[in-house]
PDB file of N, CA and C in Angstrom:
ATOM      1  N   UNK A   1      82.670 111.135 122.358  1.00  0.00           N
ATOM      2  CA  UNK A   1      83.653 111.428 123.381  1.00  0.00           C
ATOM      3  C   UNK A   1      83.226 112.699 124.106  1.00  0.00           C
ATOM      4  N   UNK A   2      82.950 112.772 125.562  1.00  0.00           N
ATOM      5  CA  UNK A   2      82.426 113.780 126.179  1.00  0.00           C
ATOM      6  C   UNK A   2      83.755 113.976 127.173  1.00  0.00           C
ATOM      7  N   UNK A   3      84.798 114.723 126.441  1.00  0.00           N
ATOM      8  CA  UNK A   3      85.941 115.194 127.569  1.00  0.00           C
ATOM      9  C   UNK A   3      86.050 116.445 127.109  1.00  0.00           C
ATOM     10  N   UNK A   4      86.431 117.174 127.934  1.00  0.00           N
ATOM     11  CA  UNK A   4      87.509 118.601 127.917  1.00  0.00           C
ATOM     12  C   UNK A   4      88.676 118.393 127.820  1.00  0.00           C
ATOM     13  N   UNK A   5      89.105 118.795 126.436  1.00  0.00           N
ATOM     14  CA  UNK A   5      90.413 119.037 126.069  1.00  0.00           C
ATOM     15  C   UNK A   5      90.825 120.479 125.938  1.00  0.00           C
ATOM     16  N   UNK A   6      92.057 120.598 125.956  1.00  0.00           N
ATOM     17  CA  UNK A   6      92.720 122.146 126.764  1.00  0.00           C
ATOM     18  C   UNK A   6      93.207 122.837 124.908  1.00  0.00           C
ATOM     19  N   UNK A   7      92.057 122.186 123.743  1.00  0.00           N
ATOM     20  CA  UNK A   7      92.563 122.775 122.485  1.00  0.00           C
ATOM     21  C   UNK A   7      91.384 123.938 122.077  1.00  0.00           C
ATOM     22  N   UNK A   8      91.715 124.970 121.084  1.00  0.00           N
ATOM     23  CA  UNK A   8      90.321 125.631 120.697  1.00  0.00           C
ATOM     24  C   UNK A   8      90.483 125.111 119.459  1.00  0.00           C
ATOM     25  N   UNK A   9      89.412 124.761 118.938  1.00  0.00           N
ATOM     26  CA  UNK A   9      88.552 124.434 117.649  1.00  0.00           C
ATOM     27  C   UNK A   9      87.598 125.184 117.797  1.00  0.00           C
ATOM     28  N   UNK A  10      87.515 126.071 116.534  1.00  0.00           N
ATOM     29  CA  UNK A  10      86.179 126.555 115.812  1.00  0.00           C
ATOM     30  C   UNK A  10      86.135 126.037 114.630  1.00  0.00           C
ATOM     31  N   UNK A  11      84.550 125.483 114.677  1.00  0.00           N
ATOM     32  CA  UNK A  11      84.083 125.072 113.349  1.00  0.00           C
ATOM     33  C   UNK A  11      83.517 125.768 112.672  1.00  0.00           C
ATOM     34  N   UNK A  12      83.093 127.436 113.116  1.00  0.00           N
ATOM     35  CA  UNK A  12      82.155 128.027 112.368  1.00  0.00           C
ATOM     36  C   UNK A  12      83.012 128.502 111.005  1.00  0.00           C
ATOM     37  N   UNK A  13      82.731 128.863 110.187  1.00  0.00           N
ATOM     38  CA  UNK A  13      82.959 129.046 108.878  1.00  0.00           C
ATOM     39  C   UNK A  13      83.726 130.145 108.636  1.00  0.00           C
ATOM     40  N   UNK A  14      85.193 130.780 108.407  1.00  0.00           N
ATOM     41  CA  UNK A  14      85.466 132.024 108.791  1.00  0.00           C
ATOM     42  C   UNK A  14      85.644 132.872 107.506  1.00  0.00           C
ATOM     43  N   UNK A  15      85.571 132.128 106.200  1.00  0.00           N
ATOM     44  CA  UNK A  15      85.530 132.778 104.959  1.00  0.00           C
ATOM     45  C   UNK A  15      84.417 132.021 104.182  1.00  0.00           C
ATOM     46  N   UNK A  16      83.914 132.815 103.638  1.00  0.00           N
ATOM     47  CA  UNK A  16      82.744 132.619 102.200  1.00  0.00           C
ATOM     48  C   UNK A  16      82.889 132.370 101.281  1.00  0.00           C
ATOM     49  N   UNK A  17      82.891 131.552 100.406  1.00  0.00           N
ATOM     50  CA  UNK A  17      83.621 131.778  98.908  1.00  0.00           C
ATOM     51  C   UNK A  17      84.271 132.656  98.185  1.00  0.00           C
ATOM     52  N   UNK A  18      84.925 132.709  97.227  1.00  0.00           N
ATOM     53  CA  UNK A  18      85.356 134.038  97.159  1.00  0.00           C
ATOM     54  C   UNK A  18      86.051 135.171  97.706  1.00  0.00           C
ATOM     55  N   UNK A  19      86.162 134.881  99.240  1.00  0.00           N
ATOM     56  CA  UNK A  19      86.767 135.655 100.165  1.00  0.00           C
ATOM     57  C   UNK A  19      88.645 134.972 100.527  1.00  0.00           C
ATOM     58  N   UNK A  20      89.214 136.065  99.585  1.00  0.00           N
ATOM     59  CA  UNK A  20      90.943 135.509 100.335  1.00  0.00           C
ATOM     60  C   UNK A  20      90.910 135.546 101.618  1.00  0.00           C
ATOM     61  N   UNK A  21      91.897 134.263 101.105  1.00  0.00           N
ATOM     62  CA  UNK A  21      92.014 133.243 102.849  1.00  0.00           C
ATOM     63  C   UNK A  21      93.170 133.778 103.300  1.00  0.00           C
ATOM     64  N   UNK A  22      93.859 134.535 104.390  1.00  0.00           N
ATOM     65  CA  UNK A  22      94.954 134.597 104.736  1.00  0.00           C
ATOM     66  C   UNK A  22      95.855 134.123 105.494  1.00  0.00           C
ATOM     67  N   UNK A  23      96.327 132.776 105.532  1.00  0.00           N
ATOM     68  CA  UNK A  23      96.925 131.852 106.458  1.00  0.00           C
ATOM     69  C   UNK A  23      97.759 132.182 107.059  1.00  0.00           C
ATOM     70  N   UNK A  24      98.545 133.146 106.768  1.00  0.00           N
ATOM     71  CA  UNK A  24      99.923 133.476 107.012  1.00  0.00           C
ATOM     72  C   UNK A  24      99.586 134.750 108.652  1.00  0.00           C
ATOM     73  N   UNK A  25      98.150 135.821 107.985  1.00  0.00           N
ATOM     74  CA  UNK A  25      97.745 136.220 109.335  1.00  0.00           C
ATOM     75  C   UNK A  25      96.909 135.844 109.977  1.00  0.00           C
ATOM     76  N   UNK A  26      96.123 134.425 109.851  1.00  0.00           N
ATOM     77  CA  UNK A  26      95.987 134.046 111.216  1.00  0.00           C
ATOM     78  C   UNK A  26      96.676 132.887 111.999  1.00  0.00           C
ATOM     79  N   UNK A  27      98.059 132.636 111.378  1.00  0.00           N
ATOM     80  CA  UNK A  27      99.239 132.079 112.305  1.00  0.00           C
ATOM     81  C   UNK A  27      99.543 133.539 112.832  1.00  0.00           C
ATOM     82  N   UNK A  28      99.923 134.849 112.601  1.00  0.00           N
ATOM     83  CA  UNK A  28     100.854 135.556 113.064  1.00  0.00           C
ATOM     84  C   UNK A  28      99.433 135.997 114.075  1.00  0.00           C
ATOM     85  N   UNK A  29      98.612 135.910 113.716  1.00  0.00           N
ATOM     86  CA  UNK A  29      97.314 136.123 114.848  1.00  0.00           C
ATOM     87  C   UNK A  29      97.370 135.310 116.551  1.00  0.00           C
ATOM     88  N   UNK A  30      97.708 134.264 115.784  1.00  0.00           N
ATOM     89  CA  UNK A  30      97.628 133.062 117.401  1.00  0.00           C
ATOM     90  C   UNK A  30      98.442 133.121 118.103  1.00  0.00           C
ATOM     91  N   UNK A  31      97.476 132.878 119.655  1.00  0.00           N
ATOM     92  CA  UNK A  31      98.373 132.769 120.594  1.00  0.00           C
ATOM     93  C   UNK A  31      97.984 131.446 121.752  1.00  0.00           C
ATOM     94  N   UNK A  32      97.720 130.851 120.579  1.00  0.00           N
ATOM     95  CA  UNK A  32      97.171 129.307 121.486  1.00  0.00           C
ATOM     96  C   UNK A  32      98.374 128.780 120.734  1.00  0.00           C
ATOM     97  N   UNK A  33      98.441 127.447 121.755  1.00  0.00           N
ATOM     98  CA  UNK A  33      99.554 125.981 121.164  1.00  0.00           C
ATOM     99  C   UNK A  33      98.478 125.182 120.426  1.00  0.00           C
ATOM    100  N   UNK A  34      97.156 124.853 120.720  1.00  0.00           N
ATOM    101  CA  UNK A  34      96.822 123.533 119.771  1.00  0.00           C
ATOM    102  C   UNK A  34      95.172 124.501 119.387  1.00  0.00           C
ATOM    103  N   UNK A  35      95.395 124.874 117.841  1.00  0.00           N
ATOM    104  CA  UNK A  35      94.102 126.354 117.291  1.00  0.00           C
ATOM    105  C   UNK A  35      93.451 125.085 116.140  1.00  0.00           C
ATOM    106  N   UNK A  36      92.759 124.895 116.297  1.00  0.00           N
ATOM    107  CA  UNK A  36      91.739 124.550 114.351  1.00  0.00           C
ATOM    108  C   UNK A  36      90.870 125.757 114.338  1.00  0.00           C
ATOM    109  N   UNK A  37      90.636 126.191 112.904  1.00  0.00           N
ATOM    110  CA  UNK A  37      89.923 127.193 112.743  1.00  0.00           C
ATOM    111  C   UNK A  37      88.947 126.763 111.407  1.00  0.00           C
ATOM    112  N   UNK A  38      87.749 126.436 110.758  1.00  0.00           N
ATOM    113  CA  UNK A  38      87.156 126.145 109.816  1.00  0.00           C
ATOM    114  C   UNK A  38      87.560 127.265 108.849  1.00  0.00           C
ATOM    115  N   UNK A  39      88.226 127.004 107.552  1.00  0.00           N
ATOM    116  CA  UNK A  39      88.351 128.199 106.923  1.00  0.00           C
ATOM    117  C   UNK A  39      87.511 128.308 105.559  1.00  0.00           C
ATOM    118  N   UNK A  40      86.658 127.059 105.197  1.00  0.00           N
ATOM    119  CA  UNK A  40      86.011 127.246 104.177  1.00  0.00           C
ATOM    120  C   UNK A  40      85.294 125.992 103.916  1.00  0.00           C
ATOM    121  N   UNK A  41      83.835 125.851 103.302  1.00  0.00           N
ATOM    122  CA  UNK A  41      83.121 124.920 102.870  1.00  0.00           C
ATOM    123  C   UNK A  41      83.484 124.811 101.639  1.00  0.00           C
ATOM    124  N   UNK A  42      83.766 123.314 101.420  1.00  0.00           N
ATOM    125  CA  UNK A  42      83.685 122.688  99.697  1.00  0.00           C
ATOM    126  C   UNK A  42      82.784 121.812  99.857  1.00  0.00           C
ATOM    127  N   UNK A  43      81.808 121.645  99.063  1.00  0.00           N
ATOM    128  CA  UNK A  43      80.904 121.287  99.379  1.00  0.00           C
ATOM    129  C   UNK A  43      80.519 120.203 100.160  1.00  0.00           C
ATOM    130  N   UNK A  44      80.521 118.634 100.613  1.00  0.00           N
ATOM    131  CA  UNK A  44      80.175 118.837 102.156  1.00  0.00           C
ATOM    132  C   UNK A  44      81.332 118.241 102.931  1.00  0.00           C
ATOM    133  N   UNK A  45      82.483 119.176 102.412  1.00  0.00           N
ATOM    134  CA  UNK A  45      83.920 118.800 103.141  1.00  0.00           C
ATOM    135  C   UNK A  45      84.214 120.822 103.508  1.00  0.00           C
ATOM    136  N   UNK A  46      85.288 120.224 104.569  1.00  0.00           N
ATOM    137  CA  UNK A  46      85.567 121.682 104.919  1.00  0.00           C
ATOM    138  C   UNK A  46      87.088 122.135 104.738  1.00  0.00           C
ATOM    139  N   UNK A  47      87.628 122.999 104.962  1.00  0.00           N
ATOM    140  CA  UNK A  47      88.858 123.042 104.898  1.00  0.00           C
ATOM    141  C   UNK A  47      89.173 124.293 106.697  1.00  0.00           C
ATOM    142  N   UNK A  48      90.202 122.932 106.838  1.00  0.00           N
ATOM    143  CA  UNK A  48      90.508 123.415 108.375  1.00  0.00           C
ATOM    144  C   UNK A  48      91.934 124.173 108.186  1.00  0.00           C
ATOM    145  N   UNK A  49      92.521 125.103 108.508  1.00  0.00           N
ATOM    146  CA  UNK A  49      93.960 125.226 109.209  1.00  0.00           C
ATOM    147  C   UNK A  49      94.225 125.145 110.859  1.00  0.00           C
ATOM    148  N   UNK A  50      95.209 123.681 111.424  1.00  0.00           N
ATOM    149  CA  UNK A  50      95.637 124.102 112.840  1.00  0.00           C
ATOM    150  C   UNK A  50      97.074 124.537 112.751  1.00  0.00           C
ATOM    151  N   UNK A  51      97.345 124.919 113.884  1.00  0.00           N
ATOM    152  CA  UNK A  51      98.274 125.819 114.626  1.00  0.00           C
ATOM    153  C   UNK A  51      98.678 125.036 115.891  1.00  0.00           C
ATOM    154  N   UNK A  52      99.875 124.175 115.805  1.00  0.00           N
ATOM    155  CA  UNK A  52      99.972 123.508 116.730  1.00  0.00           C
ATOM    156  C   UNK A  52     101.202 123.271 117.361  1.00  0.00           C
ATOM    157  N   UNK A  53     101.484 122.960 118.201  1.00  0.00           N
ATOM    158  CA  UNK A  53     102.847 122.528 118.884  1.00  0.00           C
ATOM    159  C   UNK A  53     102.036 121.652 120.378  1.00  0.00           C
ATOM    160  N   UNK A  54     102.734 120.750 120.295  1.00  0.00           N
ATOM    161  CA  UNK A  54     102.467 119.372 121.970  1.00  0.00           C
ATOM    162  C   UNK A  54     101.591 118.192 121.070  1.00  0.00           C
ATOM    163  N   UNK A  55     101.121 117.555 122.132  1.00  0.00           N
ATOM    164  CA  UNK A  55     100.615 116.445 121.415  1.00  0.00           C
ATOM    165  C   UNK A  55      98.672 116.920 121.574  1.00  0.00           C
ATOM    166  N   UNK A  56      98.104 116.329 120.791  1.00  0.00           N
ATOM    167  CA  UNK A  56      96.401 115.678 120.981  1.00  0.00           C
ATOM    168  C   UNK A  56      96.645 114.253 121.017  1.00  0.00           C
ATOM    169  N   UNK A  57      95.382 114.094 121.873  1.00  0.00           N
ATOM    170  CA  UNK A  57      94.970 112.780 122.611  1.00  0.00           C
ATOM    171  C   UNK A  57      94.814 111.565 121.303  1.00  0.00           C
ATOM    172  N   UNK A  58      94.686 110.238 121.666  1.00  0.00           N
ATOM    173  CA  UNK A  58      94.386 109.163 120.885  1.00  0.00           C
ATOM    174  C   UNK A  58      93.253 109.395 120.563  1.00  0.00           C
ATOM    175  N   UNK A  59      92.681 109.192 118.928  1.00  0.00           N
ATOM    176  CA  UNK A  59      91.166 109.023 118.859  1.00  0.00           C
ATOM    177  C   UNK A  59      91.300 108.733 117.345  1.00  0.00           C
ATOM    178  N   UNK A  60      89.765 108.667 117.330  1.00  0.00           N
ATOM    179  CA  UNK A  60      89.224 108.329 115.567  1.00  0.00           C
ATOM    180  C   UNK A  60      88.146 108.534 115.316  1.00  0.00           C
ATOM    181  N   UNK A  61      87.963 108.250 113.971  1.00  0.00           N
ATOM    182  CA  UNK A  61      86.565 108.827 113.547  1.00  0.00           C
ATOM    183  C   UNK A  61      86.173 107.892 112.578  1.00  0.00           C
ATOM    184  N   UNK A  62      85.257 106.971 112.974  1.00  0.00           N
ATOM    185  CA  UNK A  62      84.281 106.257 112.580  1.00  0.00           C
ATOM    186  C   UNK A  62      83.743 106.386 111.104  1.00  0.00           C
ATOM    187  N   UNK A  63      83.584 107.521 110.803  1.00  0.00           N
ATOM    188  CA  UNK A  63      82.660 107.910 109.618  1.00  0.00           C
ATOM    189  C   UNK A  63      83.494 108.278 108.216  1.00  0.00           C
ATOM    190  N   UNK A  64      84.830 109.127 108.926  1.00  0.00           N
ATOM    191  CA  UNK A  64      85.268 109.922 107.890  1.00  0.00           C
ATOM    192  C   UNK A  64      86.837 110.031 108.141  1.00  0.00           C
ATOM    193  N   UNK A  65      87.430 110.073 107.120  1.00  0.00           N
ATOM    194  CA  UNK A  65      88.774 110.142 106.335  1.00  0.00           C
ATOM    195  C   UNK A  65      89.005 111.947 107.159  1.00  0.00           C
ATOM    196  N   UNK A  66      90.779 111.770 107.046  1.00  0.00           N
ATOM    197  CA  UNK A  66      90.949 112.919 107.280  1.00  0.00           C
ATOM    198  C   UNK A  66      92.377 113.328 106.496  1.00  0.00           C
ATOM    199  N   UNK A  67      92.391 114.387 105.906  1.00  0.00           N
ATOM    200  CA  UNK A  67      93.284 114.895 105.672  1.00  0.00           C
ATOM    201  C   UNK A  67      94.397 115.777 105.721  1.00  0.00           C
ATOM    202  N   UNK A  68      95.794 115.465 106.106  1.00  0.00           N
ATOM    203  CA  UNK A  68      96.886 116.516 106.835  1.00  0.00           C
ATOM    204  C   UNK A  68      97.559 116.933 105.725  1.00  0.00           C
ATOM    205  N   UNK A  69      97.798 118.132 105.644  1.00  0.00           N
ATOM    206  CA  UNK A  69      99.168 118.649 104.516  1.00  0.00           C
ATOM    207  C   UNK A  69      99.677 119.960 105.544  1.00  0.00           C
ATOM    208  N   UNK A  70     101.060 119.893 105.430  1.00  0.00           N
ATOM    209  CA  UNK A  70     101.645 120.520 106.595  1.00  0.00           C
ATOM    210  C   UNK A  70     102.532 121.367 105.458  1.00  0.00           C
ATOM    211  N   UNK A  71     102.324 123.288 105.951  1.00  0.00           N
ATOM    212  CA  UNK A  71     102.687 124.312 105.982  1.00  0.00           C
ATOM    213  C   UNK A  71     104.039 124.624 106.156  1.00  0.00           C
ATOM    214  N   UNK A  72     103.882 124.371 107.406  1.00  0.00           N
ATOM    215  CA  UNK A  72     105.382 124.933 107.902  1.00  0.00           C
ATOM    216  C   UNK A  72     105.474 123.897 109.644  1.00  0.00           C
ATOM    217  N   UNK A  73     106.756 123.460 109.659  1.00  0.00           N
ATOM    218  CA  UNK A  73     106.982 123.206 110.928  1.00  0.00           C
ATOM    219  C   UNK A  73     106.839 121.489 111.079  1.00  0.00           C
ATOM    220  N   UNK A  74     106.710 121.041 111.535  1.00  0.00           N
ATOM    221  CA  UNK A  74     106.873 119.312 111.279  1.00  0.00           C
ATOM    222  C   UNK A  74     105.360 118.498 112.301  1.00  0.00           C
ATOM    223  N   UNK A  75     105.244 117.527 111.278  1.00  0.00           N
ATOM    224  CA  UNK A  75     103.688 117.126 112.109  1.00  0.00           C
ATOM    225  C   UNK A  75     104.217 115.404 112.527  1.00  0.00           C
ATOM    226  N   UNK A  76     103.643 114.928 113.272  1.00  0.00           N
ATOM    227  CA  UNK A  76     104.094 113.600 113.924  1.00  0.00           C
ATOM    228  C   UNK A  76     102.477 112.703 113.339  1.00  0.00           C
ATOM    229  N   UNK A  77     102.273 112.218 113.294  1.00  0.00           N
ATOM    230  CA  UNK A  77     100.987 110.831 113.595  1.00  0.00           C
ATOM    231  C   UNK A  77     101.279 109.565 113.596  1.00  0.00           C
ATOM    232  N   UNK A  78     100.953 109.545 114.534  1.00  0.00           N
ATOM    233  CA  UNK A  78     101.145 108.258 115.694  1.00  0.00           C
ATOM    234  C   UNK A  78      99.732 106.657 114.995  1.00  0.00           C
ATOM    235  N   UNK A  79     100.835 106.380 114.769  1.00  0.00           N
ATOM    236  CA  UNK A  79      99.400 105.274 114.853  1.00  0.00           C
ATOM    237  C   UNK A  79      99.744 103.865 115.494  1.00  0.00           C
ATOM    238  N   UNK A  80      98.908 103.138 115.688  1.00  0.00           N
ATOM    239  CA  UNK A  80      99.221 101.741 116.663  1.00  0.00           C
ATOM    240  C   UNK A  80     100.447 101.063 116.430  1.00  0.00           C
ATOM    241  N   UNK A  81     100.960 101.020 114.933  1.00  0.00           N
ATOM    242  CA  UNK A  81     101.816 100.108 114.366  1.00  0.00           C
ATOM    243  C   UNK A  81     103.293 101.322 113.714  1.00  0.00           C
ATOM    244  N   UNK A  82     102.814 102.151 113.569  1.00  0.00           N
ATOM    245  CA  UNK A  82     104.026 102.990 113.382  1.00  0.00           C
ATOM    246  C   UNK A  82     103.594 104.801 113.640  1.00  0.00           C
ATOM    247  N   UNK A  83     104.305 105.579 112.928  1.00  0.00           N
ATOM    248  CA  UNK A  83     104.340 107.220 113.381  1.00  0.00           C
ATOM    249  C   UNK A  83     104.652 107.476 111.891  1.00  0.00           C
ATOM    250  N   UNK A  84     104.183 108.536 111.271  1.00  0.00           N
ATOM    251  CA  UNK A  84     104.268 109.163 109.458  1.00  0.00           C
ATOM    252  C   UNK A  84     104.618 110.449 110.088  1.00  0.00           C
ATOM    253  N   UNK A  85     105.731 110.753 109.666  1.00  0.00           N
ATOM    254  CA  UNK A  85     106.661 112.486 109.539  1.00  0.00           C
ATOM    255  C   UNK A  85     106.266 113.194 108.780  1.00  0.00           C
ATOM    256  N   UNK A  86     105.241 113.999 108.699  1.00  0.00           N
ATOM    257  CA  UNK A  86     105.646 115.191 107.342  1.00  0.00           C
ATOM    258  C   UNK A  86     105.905 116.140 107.843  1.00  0.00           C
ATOM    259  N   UNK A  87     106.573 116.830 107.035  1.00  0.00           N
ATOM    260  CA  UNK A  87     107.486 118.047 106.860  1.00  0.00           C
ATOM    261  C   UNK A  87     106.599 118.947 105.460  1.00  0.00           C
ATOM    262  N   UNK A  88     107.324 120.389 106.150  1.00  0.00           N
ATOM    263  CA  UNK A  88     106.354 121.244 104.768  1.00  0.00           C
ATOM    264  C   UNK A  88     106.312 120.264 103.247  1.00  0.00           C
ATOM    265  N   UNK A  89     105.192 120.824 102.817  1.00  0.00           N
ATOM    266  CA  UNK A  89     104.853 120.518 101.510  1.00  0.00           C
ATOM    267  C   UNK A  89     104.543 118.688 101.324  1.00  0.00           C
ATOM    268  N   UNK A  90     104.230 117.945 102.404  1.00  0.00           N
ATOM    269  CA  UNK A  90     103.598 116.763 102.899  1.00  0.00           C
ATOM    270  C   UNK A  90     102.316 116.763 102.813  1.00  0.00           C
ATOM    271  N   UNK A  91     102.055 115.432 103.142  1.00  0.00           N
ATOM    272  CA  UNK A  91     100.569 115.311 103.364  1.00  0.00           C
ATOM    273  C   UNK A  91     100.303 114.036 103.396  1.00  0.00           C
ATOM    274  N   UNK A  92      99.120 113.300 104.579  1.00  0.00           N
ATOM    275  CA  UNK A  92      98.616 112.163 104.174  1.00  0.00           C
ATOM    276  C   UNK A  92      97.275 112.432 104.395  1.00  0.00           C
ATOM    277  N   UNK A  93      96.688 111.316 103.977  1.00  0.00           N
ATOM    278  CA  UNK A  93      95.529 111.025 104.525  1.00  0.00           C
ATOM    279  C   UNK A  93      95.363 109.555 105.552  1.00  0.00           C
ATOM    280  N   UNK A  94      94.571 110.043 106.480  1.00  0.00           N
ATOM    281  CA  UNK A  94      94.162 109.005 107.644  1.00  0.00           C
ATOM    282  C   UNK A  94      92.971 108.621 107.440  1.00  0.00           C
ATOM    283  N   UNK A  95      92.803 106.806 107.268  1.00  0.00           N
ATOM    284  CA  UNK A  95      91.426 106.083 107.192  1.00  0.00           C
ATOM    285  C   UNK A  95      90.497 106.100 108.057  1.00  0.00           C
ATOM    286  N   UNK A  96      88.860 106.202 107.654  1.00  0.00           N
ATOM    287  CA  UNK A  96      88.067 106.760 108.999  1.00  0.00           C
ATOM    288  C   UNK A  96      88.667 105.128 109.583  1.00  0.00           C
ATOM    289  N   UNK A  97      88.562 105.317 110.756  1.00  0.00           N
ATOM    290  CA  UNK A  97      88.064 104.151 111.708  1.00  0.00           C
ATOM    291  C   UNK A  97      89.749 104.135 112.356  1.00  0.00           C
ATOM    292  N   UNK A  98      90.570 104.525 111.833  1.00  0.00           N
ATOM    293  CA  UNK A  98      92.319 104.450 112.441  1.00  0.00           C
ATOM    294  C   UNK A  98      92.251 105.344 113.615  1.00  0.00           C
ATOM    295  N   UNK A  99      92.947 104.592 114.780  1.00  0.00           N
ATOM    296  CA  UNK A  99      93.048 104.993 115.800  1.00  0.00           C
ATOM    297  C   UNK A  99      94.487 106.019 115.572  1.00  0.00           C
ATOM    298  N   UNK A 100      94.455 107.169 116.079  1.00  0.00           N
ATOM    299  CA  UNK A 100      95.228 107.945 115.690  1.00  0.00           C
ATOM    300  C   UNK A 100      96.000 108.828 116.632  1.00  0.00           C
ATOM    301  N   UNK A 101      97.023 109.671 116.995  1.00  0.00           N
ATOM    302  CA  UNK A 101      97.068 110.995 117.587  1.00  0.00           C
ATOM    303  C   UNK A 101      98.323 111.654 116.813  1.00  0.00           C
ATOM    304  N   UNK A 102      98.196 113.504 116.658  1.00  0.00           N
ATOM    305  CA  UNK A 102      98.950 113.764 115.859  1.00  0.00           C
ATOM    306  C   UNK A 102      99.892 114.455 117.208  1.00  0.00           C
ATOM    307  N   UNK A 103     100.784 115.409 116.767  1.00  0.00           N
ATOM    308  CA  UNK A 103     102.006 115.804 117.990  1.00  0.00           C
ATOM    309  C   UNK A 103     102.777 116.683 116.874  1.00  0.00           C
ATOM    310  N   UNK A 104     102.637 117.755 117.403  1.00  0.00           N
ATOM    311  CA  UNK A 104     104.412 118.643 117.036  1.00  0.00           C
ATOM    312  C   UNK A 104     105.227 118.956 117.460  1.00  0.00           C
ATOM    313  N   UNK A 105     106.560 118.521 117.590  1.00  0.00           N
ATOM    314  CA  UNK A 105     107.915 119.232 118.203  1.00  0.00           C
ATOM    315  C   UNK A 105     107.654 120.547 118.744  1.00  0.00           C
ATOM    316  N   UNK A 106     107.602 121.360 117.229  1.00  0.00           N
ATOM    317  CA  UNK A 106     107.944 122.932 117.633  1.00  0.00           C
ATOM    318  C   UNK A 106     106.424 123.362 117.175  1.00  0.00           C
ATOM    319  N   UNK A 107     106.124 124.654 116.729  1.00  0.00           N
ATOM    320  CA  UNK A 107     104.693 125.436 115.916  1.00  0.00           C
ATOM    321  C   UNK A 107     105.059 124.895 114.466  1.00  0.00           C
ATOM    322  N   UNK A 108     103.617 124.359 114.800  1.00  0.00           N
ATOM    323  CA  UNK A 108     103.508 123.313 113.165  1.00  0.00           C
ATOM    324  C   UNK A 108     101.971 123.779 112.619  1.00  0.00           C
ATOM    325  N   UNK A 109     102.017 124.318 111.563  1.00  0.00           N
ATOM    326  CA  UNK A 109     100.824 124.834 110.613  1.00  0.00           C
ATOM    327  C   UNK A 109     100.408 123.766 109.591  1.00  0.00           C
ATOM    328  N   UNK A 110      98.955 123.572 109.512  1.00  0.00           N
ATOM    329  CA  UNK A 110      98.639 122.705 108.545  1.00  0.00           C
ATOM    330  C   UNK A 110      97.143 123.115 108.042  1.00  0.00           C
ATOM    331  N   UNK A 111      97.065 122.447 106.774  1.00  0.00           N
ATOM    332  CA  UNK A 111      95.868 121.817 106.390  1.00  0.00           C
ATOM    333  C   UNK A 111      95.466 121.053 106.672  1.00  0.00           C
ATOM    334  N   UNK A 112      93.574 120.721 106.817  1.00  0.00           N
ATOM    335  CA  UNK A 112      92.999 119.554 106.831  1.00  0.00           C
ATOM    336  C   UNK A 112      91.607 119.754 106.128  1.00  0.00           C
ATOM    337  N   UNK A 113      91.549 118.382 105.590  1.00  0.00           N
ATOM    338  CA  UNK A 113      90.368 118.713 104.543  1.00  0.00           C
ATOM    339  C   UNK A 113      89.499 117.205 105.127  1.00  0.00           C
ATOM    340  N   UNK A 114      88.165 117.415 105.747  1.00  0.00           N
ATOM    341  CA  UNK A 114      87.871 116.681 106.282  1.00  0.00           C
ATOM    342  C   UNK A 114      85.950 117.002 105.856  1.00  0.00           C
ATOM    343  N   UNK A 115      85.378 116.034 106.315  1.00  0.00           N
ATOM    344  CA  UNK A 115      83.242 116.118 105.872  1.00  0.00           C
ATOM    345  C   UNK A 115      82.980 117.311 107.095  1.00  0.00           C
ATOM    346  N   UNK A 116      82.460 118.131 107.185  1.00  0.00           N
ATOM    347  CA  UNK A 116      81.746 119.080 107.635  1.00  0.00           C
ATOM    348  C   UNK A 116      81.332 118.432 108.853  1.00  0.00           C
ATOM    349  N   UNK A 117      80.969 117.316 109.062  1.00  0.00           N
ATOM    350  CA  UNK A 117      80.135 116.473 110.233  1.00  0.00           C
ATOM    351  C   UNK A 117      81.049 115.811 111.014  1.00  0.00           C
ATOM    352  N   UNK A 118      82.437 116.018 110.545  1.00  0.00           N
ATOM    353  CA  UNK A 118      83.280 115.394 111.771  1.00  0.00           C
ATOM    354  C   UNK A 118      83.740 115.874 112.435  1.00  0.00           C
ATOM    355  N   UNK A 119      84.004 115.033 114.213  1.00  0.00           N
ATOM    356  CA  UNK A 119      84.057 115.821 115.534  1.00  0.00           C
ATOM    357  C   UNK A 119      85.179 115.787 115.906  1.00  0.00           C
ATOM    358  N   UNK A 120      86.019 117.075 115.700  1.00  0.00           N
ATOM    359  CA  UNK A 120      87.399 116.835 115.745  1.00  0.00           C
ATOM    360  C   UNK A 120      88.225 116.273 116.462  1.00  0.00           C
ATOM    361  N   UNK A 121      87.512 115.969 117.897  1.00  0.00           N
ATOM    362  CA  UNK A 121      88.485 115.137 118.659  1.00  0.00           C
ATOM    363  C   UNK A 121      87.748 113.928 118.916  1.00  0.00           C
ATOM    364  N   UNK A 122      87.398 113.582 117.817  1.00  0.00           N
ATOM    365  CA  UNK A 122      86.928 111.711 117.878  1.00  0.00           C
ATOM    366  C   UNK A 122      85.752 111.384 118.043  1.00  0.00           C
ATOM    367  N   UNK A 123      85.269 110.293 117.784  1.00  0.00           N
ATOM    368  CA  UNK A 123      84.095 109.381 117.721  1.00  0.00           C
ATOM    369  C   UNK A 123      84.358 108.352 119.407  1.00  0.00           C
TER     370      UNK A 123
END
């Protein structure tokens, strides 16, 4: 997918092993609506936190599974045949190849634990 979308994703790596992760200040850090930030390699999966409120576009990923567990604030995913709610302390996982888009009401914080090689806004 070769579009410009109006989200920041960084994939670079922002903690090392060993290094406390502080989630809590880099939500009170942001000042974007739709943030992914790479916060750590397990080995060849990563661990993402976004920062989100509005919707992202329809897409999927071919290769690889993805995983949501939501923080604080409420997450939407949309899929062809229905929409999955989580609320803090949730979580699913999405099958590679599911056409997908996620959406938050209000500022919604999450986890995602996804392969190092996947392109966050789709195949």
């Amino acid at each position: 997918m070769n579009k410009d979308f109006p989200y920041v994703t960084r994939l670079n790596i922002l903690f090392e092993h060993l290094e406390k992760i502080d989630v809590t200040q880099l939500v009170s850090d942001c000042k974007d609506k739709w943030f992914n930030q790479t916060l750590t390699k397990v080995n060849d999966s990563v661990v993402r936190v976004g920062i989100v409120e509005g919707e992202y576009h329809w897409h999927k990923h071919l290769h690889d599974d993805e995983f949501f567990f939501v923080l604080q604030g409420q997450l939407y995913i949309d899929l062809e045949d229905r929409t999955i709610v989580l609320n803090p302390g949730q979580g699913t996982t999405v099958t590679k190849g599911l056409l997908h888009k996620t959406r938050a009401p209000q500022k919604t914080v999450m986890l995602m634990v996804e392969t190092n090689a996947i392109q966050p806004i789709g195949d």
